[in-house]
Protein backbone atom coordinates (compact mmCIF):
# COMPACT_ATOMS: atom_id res chain seq x y z
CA UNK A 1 -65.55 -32.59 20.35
CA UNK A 2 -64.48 -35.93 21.89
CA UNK A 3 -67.77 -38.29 22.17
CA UNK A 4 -67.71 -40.12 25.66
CA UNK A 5 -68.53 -43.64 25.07
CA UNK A 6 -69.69 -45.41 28.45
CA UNK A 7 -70.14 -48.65 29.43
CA UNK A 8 -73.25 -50.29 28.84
CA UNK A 9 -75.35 -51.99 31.63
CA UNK A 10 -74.19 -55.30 30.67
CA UNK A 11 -70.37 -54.68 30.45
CA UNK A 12 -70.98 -52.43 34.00
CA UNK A 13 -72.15 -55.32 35.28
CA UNK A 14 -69.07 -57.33 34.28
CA UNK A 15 -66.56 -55.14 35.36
CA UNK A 16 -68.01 -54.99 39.02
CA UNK A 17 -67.87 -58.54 38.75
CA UNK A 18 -63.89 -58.50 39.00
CA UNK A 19 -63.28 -58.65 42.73
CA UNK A 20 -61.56 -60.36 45.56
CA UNK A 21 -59.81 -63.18 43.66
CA UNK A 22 -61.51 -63.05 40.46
CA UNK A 23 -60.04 -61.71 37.26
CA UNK A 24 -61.85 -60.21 34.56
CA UNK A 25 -60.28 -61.21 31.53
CA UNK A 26 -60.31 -64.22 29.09
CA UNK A 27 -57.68 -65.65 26.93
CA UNK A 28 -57.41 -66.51 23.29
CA UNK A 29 -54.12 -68.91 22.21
CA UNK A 30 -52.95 -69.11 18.48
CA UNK A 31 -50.09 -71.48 17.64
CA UNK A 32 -48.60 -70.40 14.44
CA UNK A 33 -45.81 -71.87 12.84
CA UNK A 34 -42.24 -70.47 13.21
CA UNK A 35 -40.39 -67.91 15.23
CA UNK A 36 -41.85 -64.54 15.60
CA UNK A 37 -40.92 -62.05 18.37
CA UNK A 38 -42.58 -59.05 20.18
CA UNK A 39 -40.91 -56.88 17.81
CA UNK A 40 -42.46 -58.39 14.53
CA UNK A 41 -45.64 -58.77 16.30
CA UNK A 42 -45.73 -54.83 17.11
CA UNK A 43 -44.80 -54.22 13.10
CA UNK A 44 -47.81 -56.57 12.69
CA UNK A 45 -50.59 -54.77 14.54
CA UNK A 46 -49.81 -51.44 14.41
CA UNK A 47 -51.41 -50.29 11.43
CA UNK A 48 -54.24 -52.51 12.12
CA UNK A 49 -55.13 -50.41 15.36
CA UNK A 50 -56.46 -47.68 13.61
CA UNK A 51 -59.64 -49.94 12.56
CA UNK A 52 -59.76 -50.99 16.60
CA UNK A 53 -59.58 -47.92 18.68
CA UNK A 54 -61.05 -49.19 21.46
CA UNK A 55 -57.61 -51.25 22.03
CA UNK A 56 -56.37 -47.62 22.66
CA UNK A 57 -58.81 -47.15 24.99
CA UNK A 58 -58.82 -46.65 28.86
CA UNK A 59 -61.82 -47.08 31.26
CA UNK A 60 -62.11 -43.82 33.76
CA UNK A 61 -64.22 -43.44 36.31
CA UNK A 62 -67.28 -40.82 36.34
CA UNK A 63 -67.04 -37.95 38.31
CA UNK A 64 -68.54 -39.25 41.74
CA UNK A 65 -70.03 -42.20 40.33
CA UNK A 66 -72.77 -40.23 38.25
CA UNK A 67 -72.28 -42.67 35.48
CA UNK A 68 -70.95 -45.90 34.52
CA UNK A 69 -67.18 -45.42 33.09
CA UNK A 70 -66.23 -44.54 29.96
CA UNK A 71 -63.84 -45.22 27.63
CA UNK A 72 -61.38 -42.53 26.72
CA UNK A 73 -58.31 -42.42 24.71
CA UNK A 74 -54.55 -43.52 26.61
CA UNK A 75 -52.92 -40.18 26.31
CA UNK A 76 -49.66 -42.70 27.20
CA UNK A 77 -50.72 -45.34 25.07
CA UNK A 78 -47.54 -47.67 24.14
CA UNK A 79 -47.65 -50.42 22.60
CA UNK A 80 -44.58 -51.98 23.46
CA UNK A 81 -46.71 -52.14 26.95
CA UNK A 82 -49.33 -54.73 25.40
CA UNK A 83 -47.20 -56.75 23.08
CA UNK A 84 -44.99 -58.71 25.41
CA UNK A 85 -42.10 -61.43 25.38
CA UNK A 86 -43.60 -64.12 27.16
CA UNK A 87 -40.92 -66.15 27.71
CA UNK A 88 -40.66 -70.24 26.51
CA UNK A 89 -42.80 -73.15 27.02
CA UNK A 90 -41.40 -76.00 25.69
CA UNK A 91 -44.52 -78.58 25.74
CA UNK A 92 -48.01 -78.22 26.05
CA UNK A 93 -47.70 -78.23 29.93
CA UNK A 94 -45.68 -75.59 30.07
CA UNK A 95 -47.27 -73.25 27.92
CA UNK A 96 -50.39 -74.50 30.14
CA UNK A 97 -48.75 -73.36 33.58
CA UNK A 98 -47.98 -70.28 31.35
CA UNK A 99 -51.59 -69.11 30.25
CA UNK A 100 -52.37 -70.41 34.05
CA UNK A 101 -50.08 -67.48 35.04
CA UNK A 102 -51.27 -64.39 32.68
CA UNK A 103 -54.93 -66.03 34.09
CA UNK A 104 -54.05 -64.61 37.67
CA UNK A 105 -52.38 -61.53 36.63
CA UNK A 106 -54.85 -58.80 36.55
CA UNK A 107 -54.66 -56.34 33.52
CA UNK A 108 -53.92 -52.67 34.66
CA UNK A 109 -57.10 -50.58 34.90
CA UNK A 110 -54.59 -47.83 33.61
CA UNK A 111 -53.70 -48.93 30.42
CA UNK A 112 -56.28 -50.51 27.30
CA UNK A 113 -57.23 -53.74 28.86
CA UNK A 114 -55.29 -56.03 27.08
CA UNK A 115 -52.16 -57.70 26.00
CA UNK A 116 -50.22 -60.24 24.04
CA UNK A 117 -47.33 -62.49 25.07
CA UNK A 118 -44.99 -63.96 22.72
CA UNK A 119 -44.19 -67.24 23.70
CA UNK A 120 -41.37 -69.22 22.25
CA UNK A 121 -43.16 -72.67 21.15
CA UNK A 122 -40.84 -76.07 20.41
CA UNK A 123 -41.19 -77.64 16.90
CA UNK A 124 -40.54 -74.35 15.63
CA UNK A 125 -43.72 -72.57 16.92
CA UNK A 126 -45.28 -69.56 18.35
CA UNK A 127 -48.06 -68.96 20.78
CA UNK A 128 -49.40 -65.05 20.63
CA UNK A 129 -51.54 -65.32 24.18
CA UNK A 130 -54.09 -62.59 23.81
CA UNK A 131 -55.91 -61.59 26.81
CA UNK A 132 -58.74 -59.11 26.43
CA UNK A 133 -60.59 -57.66 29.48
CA UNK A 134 -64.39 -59.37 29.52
CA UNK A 135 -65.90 -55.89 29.73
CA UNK A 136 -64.51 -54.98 26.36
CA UNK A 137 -65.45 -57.97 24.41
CA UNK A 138 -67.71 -61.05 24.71
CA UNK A 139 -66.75 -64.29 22.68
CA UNK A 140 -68.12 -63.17 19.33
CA UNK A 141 -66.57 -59.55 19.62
CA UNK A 142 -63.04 -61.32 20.81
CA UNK A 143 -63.69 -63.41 17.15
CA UNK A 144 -63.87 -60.04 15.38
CA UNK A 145 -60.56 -58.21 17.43
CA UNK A 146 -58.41 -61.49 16.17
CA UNK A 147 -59.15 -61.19 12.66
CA UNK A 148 -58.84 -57.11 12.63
CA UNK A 149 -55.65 -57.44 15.02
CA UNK A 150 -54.06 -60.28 13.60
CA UNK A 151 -55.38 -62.74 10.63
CA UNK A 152 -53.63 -61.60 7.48
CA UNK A 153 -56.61 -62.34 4.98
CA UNK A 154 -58.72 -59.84 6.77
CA UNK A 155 -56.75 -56.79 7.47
CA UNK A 156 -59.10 -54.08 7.88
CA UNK A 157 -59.83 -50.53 6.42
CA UNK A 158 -59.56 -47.28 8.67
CA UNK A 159 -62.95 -47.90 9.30
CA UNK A 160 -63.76 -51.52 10.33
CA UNK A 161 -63.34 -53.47 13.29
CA UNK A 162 -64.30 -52.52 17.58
CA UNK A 163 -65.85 -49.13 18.24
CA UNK A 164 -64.84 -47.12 20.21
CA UNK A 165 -63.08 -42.75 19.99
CA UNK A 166 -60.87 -41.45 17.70
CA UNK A 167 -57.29 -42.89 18.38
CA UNK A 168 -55.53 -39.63 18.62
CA UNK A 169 -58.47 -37.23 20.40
CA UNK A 170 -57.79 -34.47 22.61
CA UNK A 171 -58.83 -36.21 26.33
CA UNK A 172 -61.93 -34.18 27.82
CA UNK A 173 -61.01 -31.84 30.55
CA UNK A 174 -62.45 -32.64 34.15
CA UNK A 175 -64.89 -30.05 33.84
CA UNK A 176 -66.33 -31.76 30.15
CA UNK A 177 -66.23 -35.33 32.25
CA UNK A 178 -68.33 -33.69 35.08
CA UNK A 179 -71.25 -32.11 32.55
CA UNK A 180 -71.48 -34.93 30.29
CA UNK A 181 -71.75 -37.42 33.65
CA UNK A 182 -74.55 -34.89 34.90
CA UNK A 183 -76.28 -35.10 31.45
CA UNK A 184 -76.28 -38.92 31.52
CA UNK A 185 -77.66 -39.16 34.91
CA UNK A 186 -80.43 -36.47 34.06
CA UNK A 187 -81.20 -38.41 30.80
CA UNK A 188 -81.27 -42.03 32.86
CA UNK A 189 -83.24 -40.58 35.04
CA UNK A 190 -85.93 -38.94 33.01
CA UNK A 191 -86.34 -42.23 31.00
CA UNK A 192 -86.62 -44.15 33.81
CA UNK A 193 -89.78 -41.41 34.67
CA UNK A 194 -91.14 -42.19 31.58
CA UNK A 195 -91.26 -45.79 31.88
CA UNK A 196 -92.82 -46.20 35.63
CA UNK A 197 -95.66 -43.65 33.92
CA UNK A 198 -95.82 -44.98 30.84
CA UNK A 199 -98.27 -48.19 29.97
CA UNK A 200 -97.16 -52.00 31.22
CA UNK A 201 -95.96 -54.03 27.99
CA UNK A 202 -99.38 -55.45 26.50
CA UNK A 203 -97.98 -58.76 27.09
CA UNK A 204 -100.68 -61.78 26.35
CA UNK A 205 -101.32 -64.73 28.28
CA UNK A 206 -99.30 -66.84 25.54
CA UNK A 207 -95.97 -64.62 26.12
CA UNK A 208 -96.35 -64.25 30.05
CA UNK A 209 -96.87 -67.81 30.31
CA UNK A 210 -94.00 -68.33 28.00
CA UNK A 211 -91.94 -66.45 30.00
CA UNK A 212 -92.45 -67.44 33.34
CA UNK A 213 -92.18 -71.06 31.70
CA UNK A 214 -88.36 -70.29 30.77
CA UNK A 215 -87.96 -68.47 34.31
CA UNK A 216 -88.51 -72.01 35.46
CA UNK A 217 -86.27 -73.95 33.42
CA UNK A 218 -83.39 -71.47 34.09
CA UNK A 219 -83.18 -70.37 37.22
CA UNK A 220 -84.67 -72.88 39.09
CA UNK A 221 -82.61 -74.20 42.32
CA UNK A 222 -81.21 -77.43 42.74
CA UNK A 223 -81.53 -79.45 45.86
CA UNK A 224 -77.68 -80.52 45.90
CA UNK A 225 -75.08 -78.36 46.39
CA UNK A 226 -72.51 -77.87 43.63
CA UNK A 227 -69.28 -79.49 44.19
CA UNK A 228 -67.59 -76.77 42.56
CA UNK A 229 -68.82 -74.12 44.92
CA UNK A 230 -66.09 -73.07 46.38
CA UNK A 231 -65.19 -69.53 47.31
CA UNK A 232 -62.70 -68.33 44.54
CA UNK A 233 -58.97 -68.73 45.74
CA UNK A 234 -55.96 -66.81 43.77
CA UNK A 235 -54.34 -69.48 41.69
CA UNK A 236 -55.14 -71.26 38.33
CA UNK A 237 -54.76 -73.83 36.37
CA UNK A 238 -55.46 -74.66 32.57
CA UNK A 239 -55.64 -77.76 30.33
CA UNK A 240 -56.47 -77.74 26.63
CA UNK A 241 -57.59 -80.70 24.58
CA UNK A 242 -58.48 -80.82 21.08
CA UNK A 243 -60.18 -82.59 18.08
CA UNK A 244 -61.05 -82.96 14.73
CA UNK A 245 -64.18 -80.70 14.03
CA UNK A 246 -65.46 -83.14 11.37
CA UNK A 247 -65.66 -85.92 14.01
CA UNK A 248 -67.48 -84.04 16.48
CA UNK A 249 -69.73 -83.37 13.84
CA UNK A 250 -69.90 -86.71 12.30
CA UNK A 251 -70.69 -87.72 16.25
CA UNK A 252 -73.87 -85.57 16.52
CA UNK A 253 -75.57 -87.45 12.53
CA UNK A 254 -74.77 -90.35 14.19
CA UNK A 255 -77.01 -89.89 17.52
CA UNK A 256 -80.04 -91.87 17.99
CA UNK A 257 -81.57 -88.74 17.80
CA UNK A 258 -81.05 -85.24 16.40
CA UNK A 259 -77.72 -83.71 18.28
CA UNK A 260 -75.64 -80.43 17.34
CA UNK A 261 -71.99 -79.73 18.08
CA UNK A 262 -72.60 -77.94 20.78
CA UNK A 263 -74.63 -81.12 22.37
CA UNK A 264 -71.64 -83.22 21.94
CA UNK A 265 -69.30 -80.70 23.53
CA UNK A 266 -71.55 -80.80 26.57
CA UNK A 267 -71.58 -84.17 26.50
CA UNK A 268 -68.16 -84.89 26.27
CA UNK A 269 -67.93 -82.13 29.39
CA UNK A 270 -70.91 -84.55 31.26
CA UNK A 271 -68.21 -87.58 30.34
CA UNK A 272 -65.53 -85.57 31.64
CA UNK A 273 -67.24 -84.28 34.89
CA UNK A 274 -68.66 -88.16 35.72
CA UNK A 275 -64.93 -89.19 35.72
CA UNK A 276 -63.98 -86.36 37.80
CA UNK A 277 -66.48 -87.00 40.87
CA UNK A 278 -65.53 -90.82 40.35
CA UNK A 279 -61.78 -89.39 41.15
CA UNK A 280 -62.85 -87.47 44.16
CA UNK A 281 -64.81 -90.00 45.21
CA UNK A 282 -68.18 -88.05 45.12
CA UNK A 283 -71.60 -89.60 43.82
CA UNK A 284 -72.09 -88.96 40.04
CA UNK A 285 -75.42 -86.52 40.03
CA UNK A 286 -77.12 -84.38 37.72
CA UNK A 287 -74.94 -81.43 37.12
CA UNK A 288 -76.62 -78.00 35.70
CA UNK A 289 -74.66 -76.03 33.18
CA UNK A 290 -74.83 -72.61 32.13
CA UNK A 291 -74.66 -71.94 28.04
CA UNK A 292 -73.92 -68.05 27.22
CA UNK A 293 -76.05 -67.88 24.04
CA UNK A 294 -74.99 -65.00 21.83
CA UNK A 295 -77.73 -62.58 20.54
CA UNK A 296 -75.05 -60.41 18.33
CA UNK A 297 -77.42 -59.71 15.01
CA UNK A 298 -75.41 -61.06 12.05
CA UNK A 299 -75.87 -57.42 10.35
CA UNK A 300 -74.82 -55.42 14.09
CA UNK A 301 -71.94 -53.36 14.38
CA UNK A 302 -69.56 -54.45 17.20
CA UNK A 303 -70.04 -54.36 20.39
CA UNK A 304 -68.41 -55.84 23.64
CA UNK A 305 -71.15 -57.98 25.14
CA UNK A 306 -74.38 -58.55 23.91
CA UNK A 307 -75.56 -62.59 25.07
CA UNK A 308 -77.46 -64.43 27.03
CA UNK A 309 -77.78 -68.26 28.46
CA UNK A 310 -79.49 -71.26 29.03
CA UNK A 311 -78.91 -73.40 31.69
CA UNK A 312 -78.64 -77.44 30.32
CA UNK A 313 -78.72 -80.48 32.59
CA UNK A 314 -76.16 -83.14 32.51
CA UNK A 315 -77.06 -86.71 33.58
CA UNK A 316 -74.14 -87.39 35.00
CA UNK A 317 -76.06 -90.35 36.79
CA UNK A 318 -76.80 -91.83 33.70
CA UNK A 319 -74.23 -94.73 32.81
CA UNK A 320 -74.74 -95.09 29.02
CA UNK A 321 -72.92 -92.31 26.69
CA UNK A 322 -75.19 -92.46 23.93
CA UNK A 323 -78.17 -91.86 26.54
CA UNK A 324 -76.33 -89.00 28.33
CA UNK A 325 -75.80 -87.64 24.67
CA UNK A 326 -79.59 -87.92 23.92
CA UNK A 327 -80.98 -86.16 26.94
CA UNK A 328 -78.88 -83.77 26.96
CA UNK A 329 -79.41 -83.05 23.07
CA UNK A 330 -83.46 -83.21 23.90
CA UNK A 331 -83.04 -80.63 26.59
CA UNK A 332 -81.52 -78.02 24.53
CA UNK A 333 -83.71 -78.30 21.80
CA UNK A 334 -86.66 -77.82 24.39
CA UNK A 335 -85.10 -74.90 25.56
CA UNK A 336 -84.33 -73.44 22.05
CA UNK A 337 -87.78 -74.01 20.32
CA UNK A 338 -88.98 -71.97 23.96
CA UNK A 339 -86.35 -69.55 23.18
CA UNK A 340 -85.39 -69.33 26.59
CA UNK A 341 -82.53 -67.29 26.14
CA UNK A 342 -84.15 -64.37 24.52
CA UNK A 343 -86.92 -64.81 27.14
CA UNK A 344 -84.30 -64.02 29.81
CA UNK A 345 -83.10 -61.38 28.23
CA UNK A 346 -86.13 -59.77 27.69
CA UNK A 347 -87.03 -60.48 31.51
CA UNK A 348 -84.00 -58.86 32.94
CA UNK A 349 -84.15 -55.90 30.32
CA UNK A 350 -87.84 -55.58 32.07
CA UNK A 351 -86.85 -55.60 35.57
CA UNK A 352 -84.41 -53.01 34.52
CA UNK A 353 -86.92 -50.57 33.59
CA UNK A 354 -88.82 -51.02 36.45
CA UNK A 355 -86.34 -51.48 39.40
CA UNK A 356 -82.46 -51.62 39.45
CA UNK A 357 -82.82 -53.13 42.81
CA UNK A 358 -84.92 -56.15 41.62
CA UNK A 359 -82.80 -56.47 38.58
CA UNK A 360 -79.51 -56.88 40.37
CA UNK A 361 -81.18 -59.47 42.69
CA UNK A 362 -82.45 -61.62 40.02
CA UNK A 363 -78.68 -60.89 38.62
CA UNK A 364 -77.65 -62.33 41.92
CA UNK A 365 -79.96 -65.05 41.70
CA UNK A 366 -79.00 -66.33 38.17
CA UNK A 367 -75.24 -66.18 39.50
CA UNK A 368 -76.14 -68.23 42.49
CA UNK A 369 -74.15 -71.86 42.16
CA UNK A 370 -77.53 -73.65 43.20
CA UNK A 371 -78.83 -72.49 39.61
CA UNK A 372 -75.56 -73.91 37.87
CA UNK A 373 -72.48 -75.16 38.77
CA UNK A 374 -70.12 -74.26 35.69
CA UNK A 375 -69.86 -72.17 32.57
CA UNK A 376 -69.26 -74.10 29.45
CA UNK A 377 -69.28 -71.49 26.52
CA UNK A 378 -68.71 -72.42 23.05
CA UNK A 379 -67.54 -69.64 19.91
CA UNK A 380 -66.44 -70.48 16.40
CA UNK A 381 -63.41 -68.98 15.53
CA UNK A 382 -62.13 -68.45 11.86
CA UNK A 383 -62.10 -71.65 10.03
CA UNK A 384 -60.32 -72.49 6.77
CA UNK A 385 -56.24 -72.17 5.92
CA UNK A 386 -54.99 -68.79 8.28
CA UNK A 387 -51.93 -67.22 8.38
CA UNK A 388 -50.97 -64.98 11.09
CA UNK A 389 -47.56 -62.51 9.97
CA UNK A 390 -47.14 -65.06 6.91
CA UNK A 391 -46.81 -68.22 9.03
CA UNK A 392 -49.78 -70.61 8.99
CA UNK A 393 -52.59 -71.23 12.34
CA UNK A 394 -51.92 -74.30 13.45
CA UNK A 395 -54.56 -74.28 16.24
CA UNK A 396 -56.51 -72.03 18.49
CA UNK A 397 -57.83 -72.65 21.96
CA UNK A 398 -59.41 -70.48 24.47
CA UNK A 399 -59.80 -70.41 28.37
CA UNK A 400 -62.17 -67.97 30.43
CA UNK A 401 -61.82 -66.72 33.92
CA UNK A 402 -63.84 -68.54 37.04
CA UNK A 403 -66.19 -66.66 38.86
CA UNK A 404 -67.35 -66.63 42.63
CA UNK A 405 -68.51 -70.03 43.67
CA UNK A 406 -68.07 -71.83 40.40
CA UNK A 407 -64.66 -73.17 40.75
CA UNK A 408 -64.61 -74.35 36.99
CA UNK A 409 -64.78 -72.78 33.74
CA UNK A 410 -64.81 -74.67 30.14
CA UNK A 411 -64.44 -72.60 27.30
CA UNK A 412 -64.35 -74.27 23.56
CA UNK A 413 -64.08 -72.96 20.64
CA UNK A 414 -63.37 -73.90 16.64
CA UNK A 415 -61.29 -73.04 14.43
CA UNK A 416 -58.52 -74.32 11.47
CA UNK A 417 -60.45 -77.76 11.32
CA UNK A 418 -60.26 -78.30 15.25
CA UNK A 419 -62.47 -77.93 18.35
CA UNK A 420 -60.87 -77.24 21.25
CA UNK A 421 -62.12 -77.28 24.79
CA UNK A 422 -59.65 -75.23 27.34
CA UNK A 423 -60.20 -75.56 30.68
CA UNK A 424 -59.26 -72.73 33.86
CA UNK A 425 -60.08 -73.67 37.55
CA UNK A 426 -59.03 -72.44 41.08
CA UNK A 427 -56.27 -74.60 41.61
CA UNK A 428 -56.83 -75.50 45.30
CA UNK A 429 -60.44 -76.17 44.68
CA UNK A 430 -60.45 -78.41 41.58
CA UNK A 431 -58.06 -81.20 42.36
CA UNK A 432 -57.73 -83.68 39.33
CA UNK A 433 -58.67 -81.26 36.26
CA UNK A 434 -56.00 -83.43 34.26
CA UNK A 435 -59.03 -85.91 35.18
CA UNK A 436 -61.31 -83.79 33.23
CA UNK A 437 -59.56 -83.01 30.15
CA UNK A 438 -59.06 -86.50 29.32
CA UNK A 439 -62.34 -87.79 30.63
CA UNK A 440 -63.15 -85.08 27.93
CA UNK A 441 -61.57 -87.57 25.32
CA UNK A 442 -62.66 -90.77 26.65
CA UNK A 443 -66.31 -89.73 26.25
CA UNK A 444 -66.15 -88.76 22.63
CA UNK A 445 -63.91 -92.06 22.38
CA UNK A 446 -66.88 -93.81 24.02
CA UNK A 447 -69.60 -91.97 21.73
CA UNK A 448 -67.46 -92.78 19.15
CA UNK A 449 -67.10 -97.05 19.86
CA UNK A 450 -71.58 -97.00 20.69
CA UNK A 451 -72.04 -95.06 17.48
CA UNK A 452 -70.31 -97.05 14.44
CA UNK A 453 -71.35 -95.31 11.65
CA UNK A 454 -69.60 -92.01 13.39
């Protein structure tokens, strides 16, 4: 018997989320060296599906909404449908306007929800353009489909990699998808019974005041209006920039005072963003960020999404780099010694039990662009000497979908000695991102100059 697999409360939430002019996918770009076409790319994965069967997955709908979807297998799964020629770029601007493109194609709620293009690289170089479907896969599970799929050192048994049914199982009947929706929506709604009779959480004053401290810090309003919030239009664009991980690094031992990688990236994004509004013409302000923060145990077996955020000022008011660096440094660590982000997990997991309604307002809330004005995520990627089909990883970058009202979207991540931040906005809202990605650079130059022994 075929076990339904549905989608979890987060991921539902995430797939309603693609509407209108929003996508719901992300992108991950590997440059490998030499020519490699669809056809050797297909060899390459193949075999390697059998540890990911969720890539031969579809999402289908319950019968009359009785449950959240569920993934089933493609009885016309074909794989020459997901590995793709994607044409040529022949610099880094055209592979850009490229990735901008596959950003505002929507993936086909028919098929497995994703796809790689091939794209014919100069210098003798390939770009494989993966685009997986956020529902399926968060940053750390999108880590863990790359090596399975496509890293050669870590080609997987039959039984490693994404969950998800048996590649090759007979497809439910109507009648099966009908009683198994009925059984979750008895089941959801007996434990929901059980937890309006059952006892409130013997919470203590410590952890309520602890909690409605972080409530607070995150989803507080701010008096000015974002300048990114715009209503989301249907065209992108993307930007990548990149550095040497050992730098950024070296940047953050160097601070004044104590400063992670992930500091530096957001202030490199603050340096980045000041530049910008100096473009437009705006007044530099303080500028609130939203950090996903992933909560993936080490030890867990894969799943698609399982995070949840902070949200980090950025004194973009503040003239001095090494001072933007430091605040912004000192407000994380207050936030992670609070542990905020588990906090708002465990508040919205709460609200959950008790009402659906209050839960997808406070949902709402957190999502409002008063709360933050842009998503800047940051995932390590595999790091150390790759090869992809034989041919060495010569550099990775990422870019994530916008959302509603937040016309920009940083995504970074690390990997092969390199940290690159990738950049997707609406293109008629964000004039000047070219102004972003290298204000992006001339901040960690900056941080760089004020901090010697970096």
């Amino acid at each position: 018997m075929t076990t339904i697999e549905r989608l979890s409360d987060e991921d539902a939430r995430i797939l309603a989320r693609e509407r209108g002019a929003v996508r719901g996918h992300f992108c991950k770009i590997l440059v490998i060296a030499g020519r490699h076409d669809p056809r050797s790319l297909r060899t390459h994965v193949e075999p390697r599906l059998a540890a990911l069967p969720r890539l031969r997955d579809r999402l289908v709908d319950a019968p009359l909404g009785l449950a959240p979807p569920a993934w089933l297998p493609d009885p016309e799964f074909a794989l020459h449908r997901h590995v793709r020629d994607g044409g040529r770029a022949y610099d880094q601007a055209q592979l850009e306007r490229t990735v901008a493109a596959l950003m505002e194609e929507r993936l086909d709620r028919e098929q497995p929800l994703w796809s790689i293009d091939v794209v014919a690289l100069d210098e003798d170089r390939t770009a494989l353009v993966l685009r997986l479907h956020h529902c399926m896969a968060d940053g750390a599970t999108a880590m863990r489909i790359i090596r399975t799929l496509l890293v050669d050192q870590h080609a997987p048994g039959p039984a490693g990699g994404l969950g998800g049914a048996t590649p090759f199982a007979e497809r439910p009947s109507r009648v099966t998808l009908l009683v198994d929706a009925l059984r979750w929506r008895a089941a959801w709604l007996a434990q929901r019974a059980r937890r309006r009779r059952g006892p409130a959480p013997a919470d203590g004053d410590g952890r309520r005041n602890g909690r409605l401290a972080a409530i607070r810090r995150e989803l507080a309003l701010e008096g000015r209006p974002s300048p990114l919030a715009r209503p989301a239009g249907p065209r992108r664009q993307v930007a990548f920039s990149s550095f040497p991980l050992e730098a950024m690094k070296a940047l953050g031992h160097s601070a004044p005072e104590r400063a992670t990688v992930n500091d530096v990236v957001l202030a490199a994004v603050a340096g980045g963003l000041r530049r910008w509004l100096a473009h437009t013409g705006a007044e530099a302000h303080q500028m609130r960020v939203k950090v996903p923060v992933s909560l993936h145990a080490s030890n867990e077996a894969a799943t698609a999404n399982r995070d949840s955020f902070m949200v980090v000022h950025l004194p973009l008011d503040e003239s001095d780099p090494v001072a933007r660096l430091c605040a912004i440094a000192a407000d994380t660590r207050e936030r992670k010694a609070a542990h905020d982000a588990d906090q708002l997990d465990a508040f919205f997991n709460d609200l959950g039990r008790l009402s659906r309604s209050l839960e997808r307002l406070a949902q709402r809330w957190a999502m409002s662009p008063r709360v933050f004005a842009l998503n800047v995520s940051n995932v390590p990627g595999p790091q150390g000497e790759l090869t992809v089909m034989g041919s060495p990883l010569v550099e990775m970058h990422t870019v994530a979908e916008i959302a509603e009202r937040h016309a920009l979207r940083v995504a970074v991540v690390s990997a092969v000695g390199r940290l690159s931040f990738g950049l997707c906005a609406d293109a008629d809202a964000v004039v000047g991102l070219d102004v972003v990605r290298d204000g992006i650079g001339a901040e960690l130059e900056a941080l760089r100059a004020a901090l010697p022994t970096a």
